[in-house]
Protein backbone atom coordinates (compact mmCIF):
# COMPACT_ATOMS: atom_id res chain seq x y z
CA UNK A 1 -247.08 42.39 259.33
CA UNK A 2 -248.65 44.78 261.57
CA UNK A 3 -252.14 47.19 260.62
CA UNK A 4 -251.14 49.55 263.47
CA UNK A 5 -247.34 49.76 262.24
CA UNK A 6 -248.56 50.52 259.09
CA UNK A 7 -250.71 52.57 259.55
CA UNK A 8 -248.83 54.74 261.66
CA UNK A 9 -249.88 58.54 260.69
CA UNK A 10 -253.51 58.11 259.57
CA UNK A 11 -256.71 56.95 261.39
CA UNK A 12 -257.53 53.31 260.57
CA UNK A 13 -261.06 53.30 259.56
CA UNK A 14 -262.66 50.20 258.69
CA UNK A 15 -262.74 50.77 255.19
CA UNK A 16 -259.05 51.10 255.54
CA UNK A 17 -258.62 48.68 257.56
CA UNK A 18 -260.49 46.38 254.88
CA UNK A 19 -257.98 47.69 252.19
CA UNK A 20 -254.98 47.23 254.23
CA UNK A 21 -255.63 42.95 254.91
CA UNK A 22 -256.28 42.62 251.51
CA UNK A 23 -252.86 44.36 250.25
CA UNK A 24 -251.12 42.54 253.27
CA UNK A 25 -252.43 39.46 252.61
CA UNK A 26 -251.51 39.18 249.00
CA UNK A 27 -248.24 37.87 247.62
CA UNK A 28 -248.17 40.16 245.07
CA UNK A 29 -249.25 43.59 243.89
CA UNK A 30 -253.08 43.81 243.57
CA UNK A 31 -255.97 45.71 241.34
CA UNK A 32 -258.89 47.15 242.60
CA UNK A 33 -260.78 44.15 240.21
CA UNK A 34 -258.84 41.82 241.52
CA UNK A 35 -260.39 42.20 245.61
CA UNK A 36 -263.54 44.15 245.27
CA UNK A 37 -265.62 41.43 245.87
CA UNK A 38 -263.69 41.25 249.12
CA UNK A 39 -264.72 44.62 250.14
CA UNK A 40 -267.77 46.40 251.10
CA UNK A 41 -267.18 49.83 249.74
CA UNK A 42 -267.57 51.49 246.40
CA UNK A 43 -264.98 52.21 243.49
CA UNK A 44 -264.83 55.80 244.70
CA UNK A 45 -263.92 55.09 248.53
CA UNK A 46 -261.40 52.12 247.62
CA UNK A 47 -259.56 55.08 245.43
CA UNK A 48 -259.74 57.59 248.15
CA UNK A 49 -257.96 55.56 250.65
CA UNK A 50 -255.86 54.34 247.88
CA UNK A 51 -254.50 57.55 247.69
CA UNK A 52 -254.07 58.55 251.24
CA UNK A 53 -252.10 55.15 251.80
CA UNK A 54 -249.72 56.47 248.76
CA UNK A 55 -249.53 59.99 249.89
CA UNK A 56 -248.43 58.28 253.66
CA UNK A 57 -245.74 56.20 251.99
CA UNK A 58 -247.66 52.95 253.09
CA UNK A 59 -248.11 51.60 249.86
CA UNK A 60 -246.53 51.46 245.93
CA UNK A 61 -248.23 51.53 242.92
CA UNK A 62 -247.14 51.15 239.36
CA UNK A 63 -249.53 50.75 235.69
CA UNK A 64 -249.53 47.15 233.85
CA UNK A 65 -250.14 46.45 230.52
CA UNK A 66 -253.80 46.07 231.33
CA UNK A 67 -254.27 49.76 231.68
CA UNK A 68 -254.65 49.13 235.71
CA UNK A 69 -253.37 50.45 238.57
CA UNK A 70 -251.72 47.62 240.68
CA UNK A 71 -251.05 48.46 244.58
CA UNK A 72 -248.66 46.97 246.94
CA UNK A 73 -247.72 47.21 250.57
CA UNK A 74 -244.36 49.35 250.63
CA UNK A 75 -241.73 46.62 252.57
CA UNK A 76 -238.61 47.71 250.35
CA UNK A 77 -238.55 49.10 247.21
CA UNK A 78 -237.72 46.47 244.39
CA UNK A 79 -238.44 46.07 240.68
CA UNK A 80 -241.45 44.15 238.89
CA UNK A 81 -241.90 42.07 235.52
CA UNK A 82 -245.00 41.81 233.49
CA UNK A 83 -245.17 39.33 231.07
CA UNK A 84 -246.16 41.09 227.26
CA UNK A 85 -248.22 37.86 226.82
CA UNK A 86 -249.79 37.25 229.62
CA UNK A 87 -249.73 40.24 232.10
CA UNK A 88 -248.79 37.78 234.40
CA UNK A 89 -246.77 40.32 237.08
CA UNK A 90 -243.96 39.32 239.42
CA UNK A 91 -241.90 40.74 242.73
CA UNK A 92 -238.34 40.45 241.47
CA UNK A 93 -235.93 40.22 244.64
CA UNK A 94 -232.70 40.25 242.43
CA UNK A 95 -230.73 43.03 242.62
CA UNK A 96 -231.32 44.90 239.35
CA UNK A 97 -228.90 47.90 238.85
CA UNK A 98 -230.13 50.87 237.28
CA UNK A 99 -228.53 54.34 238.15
CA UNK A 100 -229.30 57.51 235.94
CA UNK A 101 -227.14 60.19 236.89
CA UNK A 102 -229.24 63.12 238.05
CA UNK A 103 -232.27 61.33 238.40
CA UNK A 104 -234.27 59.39 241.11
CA UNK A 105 -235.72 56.18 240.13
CA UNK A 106 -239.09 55.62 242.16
CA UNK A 107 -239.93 52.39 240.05
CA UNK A 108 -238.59 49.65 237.78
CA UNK A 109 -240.89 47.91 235.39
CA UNK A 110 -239.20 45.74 233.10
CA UNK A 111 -241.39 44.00 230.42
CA UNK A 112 -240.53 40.82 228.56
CA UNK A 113 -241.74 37.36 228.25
CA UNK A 114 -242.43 35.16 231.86
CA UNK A 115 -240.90 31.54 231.55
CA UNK A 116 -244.27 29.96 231.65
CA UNK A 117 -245.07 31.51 227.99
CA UNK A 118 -242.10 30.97 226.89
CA UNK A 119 -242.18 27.43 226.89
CA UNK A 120 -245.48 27.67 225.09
CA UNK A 121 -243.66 29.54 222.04
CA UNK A 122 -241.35 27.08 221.72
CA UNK A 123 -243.75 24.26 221.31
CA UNK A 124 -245.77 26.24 218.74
């Protein structure tokens, strides 16, 4: 993937620049906790950028269970699964039908148990 086709409308600073590799990068959405340590910026101008990237359609965000605000590169829209035990969150690339008539869906978060914690319950 390509910064300067993603980045198509805005100016691509180095702070956003920064931002950008990390989300591209990643296999799967991302927290501000889990790269700051990556970045040399504060809280403030991570969130600022954050929300020009969203307001540009570049990137997707959605809440997890962790009260945090997970961010992902915007390839195709597609649904994600966070584990109730573990927060453990996932891409899901099946095809997962939900139509509400009237209504636009923007996101899907479906929330169950992940395999891996499942298998612990059972032994328990």
């Amino acid at each position: 993937m390509n910064l300067e086709n993603i980045s198509k409308n805005i100016k691509l600073t180095t702070a956003r620049k920064a931002i950008l590799e990390q989300l591209i990068e990643s296999k799967k959405p991302i927290c501000y906790e889990d790269i700051k340590d990556k970045l040399s910026m504060d809280k403030a101008t991570f969130y600022r950028n954050i929300t020009k990237f969203e307001e540009e359609g570049i990137i997707t965000s959605f809440e997890s269970n962790d009260k945090k605000r997970y961010f992902e590169i915007l390839k195709t829209k597609h649904p994600h699964f966070i584990c109730s035990i573990c927060s453990k969150i996932e891409c899901i690339h099946e095809k997962v039908d939900v139509n509400l008539k009237g209504h636009k869906i923007d996101n899907i978060i479906i929330k169950g148990i992940c395999p891996q914690c499942l298998i612990k319950q059972e032994k328990n």
